[in-house]
Protein backbone atom coordinates (compact mmCIF):
# COMPACT_ATOMS: atom_id res chain seq x y z
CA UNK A 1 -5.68 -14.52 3.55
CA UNK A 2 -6.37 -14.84 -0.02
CA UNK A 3 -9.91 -14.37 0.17
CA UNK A 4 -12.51 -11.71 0.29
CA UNK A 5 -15.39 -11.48 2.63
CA UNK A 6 -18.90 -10.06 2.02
CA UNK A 7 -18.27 -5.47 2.32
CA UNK A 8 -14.78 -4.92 -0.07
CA UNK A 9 -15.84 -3.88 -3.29
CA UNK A 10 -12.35 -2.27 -4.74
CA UNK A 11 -8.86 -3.30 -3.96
CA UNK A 12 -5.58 -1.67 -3.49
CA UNK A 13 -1.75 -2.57 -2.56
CA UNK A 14 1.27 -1.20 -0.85
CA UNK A 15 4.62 -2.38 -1.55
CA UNK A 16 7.43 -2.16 0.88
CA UNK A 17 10.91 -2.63 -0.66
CA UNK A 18 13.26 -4.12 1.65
CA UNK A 19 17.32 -5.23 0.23
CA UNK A 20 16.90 -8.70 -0.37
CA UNK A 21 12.77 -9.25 -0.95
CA UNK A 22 9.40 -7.12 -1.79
CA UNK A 23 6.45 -7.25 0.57
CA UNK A 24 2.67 -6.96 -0.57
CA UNK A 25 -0.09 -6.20 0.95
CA UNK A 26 -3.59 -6.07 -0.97
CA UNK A 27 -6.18 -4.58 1.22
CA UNK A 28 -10.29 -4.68 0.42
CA UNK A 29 -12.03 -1.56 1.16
CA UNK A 30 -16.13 -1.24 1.83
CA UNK A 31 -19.03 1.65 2.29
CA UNK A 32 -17.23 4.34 4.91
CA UNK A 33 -13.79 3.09 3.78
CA UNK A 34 -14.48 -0.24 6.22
CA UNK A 35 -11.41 -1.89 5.57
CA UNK A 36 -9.89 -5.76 5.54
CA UNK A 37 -7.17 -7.59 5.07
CA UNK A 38 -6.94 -9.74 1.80
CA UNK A 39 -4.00 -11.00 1.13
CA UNK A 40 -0.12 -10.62 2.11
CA UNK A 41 3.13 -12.11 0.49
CA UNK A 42 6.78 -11.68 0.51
CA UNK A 43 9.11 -12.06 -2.98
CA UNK A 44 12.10 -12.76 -2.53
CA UNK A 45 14.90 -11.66 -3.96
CA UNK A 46 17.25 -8.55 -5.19
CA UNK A 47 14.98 -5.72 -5.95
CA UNK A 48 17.62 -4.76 -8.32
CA UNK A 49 16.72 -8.10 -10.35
CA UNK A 50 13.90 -8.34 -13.45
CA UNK A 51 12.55 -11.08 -11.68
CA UNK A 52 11.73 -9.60 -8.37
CA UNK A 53 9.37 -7.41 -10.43
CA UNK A 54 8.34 -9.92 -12.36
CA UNK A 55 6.87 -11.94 -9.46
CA UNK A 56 5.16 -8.78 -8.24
CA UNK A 57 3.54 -7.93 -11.56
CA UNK A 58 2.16 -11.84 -11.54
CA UNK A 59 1.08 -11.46 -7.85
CA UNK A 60 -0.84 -8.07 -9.10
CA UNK A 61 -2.56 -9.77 -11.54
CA UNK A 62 -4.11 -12.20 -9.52
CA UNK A 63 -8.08 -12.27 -9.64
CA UNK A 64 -9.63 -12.46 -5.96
CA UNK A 65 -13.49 -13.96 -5.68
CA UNK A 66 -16.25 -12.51 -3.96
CA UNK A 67 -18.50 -14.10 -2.42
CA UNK A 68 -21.53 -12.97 -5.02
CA UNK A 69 -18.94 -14.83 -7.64
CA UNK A 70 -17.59 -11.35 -9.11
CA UNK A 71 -14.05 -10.93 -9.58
CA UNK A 72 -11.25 -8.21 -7.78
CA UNK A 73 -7.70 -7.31 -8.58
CA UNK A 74 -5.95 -4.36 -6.82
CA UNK A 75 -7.22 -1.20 -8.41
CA UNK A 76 -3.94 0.86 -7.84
CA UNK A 77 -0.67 0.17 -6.24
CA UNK A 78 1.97 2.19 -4.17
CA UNK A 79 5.56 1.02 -4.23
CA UNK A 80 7.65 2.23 -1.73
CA UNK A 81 10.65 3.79 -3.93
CA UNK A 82 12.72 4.41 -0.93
CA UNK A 83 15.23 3.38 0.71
CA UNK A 84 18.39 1.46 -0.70
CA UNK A 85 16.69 0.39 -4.08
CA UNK A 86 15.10 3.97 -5.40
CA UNK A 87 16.50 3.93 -9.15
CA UNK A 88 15.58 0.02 -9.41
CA UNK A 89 11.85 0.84 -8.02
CA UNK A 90 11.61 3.89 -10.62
CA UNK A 91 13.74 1.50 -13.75
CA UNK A 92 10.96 -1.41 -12.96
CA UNK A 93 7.78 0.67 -12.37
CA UNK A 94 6.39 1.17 -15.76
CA UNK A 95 5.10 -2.32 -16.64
CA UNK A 96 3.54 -3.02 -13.28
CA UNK A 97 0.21 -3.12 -13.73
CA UNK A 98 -1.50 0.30 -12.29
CA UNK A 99 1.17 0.81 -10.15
CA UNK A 100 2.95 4.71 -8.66
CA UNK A 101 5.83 5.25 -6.76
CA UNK A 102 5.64 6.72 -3.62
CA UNK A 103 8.16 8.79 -0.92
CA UNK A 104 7.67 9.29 2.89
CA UNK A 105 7.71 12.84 4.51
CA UNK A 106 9.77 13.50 7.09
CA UNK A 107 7.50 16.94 8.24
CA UNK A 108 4.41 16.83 10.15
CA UNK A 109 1.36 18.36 8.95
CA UNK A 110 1.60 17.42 5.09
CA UNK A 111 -1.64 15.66 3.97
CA UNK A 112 -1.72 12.25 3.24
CA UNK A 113 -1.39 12.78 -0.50
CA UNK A 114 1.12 15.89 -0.09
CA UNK A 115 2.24 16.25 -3.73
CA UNK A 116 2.91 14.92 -7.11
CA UNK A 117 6.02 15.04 -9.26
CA UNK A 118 7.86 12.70 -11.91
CA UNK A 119 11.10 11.20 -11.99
CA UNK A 120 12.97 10.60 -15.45
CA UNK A 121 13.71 6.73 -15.68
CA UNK A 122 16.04 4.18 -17.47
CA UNK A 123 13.69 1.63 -19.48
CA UNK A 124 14.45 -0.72 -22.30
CA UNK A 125 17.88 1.10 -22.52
CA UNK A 126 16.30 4.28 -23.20
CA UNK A 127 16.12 7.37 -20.76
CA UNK A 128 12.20 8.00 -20.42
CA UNK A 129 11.97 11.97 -19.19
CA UNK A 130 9.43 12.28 -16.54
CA UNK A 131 8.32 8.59 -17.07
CA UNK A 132 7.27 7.67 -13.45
CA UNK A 133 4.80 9.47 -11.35
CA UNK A 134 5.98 9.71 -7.46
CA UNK A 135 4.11 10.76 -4.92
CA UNK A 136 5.15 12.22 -1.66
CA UNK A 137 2.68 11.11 1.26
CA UNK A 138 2.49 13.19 4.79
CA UNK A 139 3.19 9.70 6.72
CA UNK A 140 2.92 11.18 10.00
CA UNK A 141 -0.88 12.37 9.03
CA UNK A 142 -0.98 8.80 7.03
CA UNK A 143 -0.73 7.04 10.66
CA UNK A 144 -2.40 9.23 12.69
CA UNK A 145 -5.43 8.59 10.71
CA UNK A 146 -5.06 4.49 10.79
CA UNK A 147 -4.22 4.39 14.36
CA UNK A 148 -7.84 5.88 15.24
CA UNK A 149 -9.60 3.78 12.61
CA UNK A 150 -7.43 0.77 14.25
CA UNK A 151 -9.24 1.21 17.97
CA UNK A 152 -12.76 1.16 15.93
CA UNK A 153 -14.90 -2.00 16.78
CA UNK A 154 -17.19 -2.03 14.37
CA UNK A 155 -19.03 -0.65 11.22
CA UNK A 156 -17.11 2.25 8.70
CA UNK A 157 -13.65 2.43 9.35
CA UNK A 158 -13.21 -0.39 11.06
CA UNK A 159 -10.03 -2.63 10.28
CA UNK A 160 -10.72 -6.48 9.70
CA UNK A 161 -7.75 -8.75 9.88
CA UNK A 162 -8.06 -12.80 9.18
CA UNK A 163 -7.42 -15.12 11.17
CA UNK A 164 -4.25 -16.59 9.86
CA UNK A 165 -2.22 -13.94 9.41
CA UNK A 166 1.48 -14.82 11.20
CA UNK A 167 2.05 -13.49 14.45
CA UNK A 168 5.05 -10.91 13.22
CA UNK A 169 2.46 -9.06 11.07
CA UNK A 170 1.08 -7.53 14.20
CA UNK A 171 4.34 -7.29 15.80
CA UNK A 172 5.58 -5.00 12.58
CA UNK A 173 1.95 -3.44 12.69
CA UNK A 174 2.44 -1.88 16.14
CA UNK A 175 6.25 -1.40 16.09
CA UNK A 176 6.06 2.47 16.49
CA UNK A 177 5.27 4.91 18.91
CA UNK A 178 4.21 7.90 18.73
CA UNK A 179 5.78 11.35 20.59
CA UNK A 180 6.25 15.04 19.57
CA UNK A 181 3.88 14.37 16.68
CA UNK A 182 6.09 11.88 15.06
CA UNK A 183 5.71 8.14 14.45
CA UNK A 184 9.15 6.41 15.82
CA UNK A 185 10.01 3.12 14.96
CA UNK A 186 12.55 1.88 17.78
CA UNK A 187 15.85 0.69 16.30
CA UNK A 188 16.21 -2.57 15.27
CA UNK A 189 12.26 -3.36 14.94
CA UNK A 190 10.42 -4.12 12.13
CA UNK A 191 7.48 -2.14 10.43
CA UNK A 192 6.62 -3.46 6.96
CA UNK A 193 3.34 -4.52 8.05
CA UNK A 194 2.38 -0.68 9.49
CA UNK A 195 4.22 1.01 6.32
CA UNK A 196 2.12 -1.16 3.76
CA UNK A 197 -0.85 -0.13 5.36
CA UNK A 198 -0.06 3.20 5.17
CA UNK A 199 0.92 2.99 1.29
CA UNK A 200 -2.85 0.58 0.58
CA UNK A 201 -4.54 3.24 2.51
CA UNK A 202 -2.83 6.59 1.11
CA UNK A 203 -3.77 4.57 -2.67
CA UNK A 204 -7.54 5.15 -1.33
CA UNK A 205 -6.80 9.13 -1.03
CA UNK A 206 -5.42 8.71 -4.79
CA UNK A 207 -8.67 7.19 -6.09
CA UNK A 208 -10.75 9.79 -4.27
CA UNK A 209 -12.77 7.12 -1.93
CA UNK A 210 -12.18 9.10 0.87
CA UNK A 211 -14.73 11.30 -0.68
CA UNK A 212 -16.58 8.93 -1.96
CA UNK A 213 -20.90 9.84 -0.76
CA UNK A 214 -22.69 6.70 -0.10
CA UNK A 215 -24.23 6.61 -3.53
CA UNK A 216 -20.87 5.92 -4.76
CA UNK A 217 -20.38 3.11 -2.86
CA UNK A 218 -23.51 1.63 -3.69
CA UNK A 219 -22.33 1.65 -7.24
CA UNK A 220 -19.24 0.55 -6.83
C-alpha cells in the first residue's frame, strides 16, 4: 500500500462517507484497464467538520512514485455524497482537488455513468447555484462489471491487491450477494471496501479509459 508497481499509469479515488470518518481508496489503472490497488486510508472524524475535508484534500495531493521515477496523484475523484452527510459532501466539494460527487441507483440496467446534474451549494457563506457536479452511477451494472474482472487471473482486467492490505478490506470487498439482479449487502455487514471500488472504477468511465485503443495507453 502506498506504492505503485510497474503497469498503472493514471490514478483515481473513491470516497465512501461514513458518520464519524471518510474512507479512500486510490486505485492505479494499466493497458486494458488492468487494475491495482495503491493505497487505502481512513480520516477520521465528523464529515460535517472543515477538517475532515481538509485531511482528504492533503491525502489527494499526495505524489505516488513509479518505479521509472515519474510521479502520480489521483487524476479524478468520486465522493460518495450519500447517505447521512449529503449537504456537508456538496458544502466541502469545491476545493478538493479534481474531485465530483456521486449518487447510487437503486434501478437495474442504468449504465455505469447513468447521468449528470448539479446541485446548488453553500460555500464561503454564499449560495453557489449549480456549483457541484453529481453524478448518478447504475451501481448494480457498476458491480456486475468488477465482479467478472475480480475472477480474472491474469493480464487486462485483472485486479491486483498488495499484500498488506488488513484482512476486513476483503471481508467489506465481498460483503454482498447478488439475486434478482441486485447487489444485497446483508444487514449489519460492512461494504466500504466494494463501494470504493465501484466509485475508483466508475471515475475510469468519467475519463473515457474504458474506451481508451491501445495507442492511448501507450501514451499515457
Amino acid at each position: 500500500v502506498g506504492t505503485i508497481p510497474h503497469g498503472p499509469v493514471i490514478l483515481t479515488a473513491g470516497v465512501d462517507t461514513q458518520i464519524d470518518r471518510l474512507e479512500v481508496l486510490v486505485m492505479g489503472w494499466g493497458r486494458g484497464l488492468e487494475a491495482w490497488v495503491i493505497d487505502y486510508q481512513i480520516i477520521h472524524g465528523n464529515p460535517a467538520e472543515d477538517d475532515v475535508w481538509r485531511a482528504l484534500d492533503a491525502m489527494l495531493s499526495v505524489t505516488y512514485q513509479t518505479p521509472s521515477g515519474g510521479v502520480l496523484v489521483p487524476k479524478i475523484t468520486f465522493v460518495d455524497s450519500g447517505g447521512a452527510h449529503t449537504q456537508s459532501v456538496y458544502d466541502h466539494i469545491l476545493p478538493i482537488r479534481k474531485a465530483r460527487c456521486i449518487k447510487g441507483s437503486s434501478y437495474l440496467g442504468d449504465n455505469i455513468l447513468h447521468k449528470k446534474t448539479r446541485v446548488d451549494v453553500s460555500w464561503r457563506g454564499e449560495t453557489v447555484k449549480g456549483g457541484v457536479e453529481l453524478w448518478i452511477l447504475g451501481t448494480h451494472t457498476a458491480k456486475d462489471y468488477l465482479s467478472a474482472r475480480l475472477k480474472i487471473e491474469s493480464g487486462e482486467g485483472q485486479i491486483h491487491f498488495p499484500a498488506n492490505l488488513p484482512d476486513h478490506f476483503y471481508t467489506q470487498l465481498t460483503a454482498e450477494y447478488r439475486t434478482g439482479g441486485r447487489w444485497i449487502c446483508p444487514k449489519g455487514q460492512r461494504n466500504e471496501a466494494w463501494d470504493m471500488l465501484v466509485y475508483a472504477m466508475s471515475a475510469t468511465h468519467y475519463l473515457g479509459l474504458h474506451r481508451l485503443p491501445p495507442d492511448g495507453w501507450t501514451k499515457l
